[in-house]
Protein backbone atom coordinates (compact mmCIF):
# COMPACT_ATOMS: atom_id res chain seq x y z
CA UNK A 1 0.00 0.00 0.00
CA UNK A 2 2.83 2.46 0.63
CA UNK A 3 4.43 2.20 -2.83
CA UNK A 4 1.12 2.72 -4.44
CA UNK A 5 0.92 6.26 -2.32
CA UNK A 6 4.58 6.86 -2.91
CA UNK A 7 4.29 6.29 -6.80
CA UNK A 8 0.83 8.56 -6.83
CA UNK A 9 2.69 11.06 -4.88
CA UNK A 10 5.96 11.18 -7.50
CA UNK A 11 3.56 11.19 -10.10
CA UNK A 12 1.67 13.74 -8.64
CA UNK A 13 5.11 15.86 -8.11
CA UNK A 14 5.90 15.33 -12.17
CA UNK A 15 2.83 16.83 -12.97
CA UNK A 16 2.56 20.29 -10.81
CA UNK A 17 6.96 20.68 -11.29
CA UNK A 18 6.01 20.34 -15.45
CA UNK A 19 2.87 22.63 -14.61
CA UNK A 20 5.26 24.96 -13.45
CA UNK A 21 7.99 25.21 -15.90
CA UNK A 22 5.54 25.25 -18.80
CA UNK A 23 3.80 28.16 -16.97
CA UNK A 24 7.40 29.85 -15.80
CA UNK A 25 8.31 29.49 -19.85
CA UNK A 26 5.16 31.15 -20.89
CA UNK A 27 4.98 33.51 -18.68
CA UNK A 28 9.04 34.82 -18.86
CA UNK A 29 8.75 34.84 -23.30
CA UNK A 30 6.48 37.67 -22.37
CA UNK A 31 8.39 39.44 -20.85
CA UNK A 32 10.96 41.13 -23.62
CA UNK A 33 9.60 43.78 -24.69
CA UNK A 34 12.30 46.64 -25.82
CA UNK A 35 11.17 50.24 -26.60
CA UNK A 36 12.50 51.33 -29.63
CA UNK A 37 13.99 54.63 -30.36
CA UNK A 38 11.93 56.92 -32.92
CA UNK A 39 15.62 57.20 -35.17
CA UNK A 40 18.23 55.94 -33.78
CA UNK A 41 20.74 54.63 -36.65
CA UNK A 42 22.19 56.62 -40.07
CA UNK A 43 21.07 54.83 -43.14
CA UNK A 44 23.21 52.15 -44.55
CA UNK A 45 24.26 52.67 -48.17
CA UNK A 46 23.65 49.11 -48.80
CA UNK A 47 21.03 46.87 -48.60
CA UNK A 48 19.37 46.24 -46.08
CA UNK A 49 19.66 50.36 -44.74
CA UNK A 50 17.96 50.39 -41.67
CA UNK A 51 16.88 47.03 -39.31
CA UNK A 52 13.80 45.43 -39.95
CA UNK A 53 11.07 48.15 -37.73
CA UNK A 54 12.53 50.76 -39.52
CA UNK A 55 12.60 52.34 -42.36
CA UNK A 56 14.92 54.50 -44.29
CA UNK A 57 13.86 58.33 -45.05
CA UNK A 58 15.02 61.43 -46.80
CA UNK A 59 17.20 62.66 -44.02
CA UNK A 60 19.34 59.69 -44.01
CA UNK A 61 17.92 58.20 -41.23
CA UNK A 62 16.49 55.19 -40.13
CA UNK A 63 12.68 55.55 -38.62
CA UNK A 64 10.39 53.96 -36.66
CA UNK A 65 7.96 52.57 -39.56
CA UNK A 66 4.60 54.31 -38.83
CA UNK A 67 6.17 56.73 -36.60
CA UNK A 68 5.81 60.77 -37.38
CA UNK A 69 8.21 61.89 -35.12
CA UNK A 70 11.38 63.76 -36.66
CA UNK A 71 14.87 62.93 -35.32
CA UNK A 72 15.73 64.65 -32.40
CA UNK A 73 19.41 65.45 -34.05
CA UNK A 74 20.44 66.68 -36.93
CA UNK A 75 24.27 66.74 -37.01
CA UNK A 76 26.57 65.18 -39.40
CA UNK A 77 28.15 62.23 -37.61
CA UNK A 78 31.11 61.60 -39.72
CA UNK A 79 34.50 61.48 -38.06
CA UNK A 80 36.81 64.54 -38.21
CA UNK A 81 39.23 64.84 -40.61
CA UNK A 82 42.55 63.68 -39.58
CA UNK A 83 46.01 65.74 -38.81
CA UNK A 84 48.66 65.68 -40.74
CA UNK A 85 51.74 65.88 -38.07
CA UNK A 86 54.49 64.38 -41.08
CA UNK A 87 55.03 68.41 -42.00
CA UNK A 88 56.92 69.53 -39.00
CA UNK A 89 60.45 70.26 -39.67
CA UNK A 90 62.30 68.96 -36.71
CA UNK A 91 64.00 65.83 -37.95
CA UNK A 92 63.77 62.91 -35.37
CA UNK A 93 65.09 60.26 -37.41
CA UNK A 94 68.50 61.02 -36.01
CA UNK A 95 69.57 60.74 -32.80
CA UNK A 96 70.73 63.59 -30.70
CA UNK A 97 73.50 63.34 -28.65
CA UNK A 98 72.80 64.26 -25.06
CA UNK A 99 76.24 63.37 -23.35
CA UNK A 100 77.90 66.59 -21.89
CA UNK A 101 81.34 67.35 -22.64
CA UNK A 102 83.23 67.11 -19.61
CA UNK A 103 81.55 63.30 -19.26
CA UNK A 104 84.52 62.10 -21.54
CA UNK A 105 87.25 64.27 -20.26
CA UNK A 106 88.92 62.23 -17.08
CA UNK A 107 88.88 58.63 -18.57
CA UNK A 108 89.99 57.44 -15.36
């Protein structure tokens, strides 16, 4: 009689731990939800130009499709031009010699 109770107890356990993880599963795939940016991202110049909720417009951003809202910048986000430091006319390729000249002078 007690293994029949045990087993109907461990089968009993089975069912409500399954119960829960199914329900734990459903109920945590709810719970991503992210909240998208208006524009966030410059157009690509290649295919595709903007991830798949948005949608590429005439100011070279990316939008939120069905979304009305302008981008909240309008700035050119290319990288400054760089320096060129090669015009400088202090030679470094050579080294200069930093001994003084008494260091030589008593040898002794």
């Amino acid at each position: 009689m007690t293994t029949q109770a045990s087993s109907w107890f461990r089968r009993v356990g089975y069912v409500m731990l399954a119960l829960a993880l199914g329900g734990g599963a459903t109920s945590l795939s709810h719970c991503f939800s992210p909240e998208l940016p208006a524009c966030a991202y410059r157009c690509n110049a290649t295919e595709p130009r903007c991830p798949d909720e948005y949608e590429c417009r005439t100011d070279g951003y990316c939008h939120l499709k069905g979304n009305t809202e302008a981008c909240p910048y309008m700035q050119d986000l290319t990288p400054a031009p760089v320096i060129d430091l090669s015009g400088f006319s202090i030679d470094l390729s050579k080294p200069v010699d930093m001994s003084s000249a008494d260091a030589m002078s008593n040898p002794g």
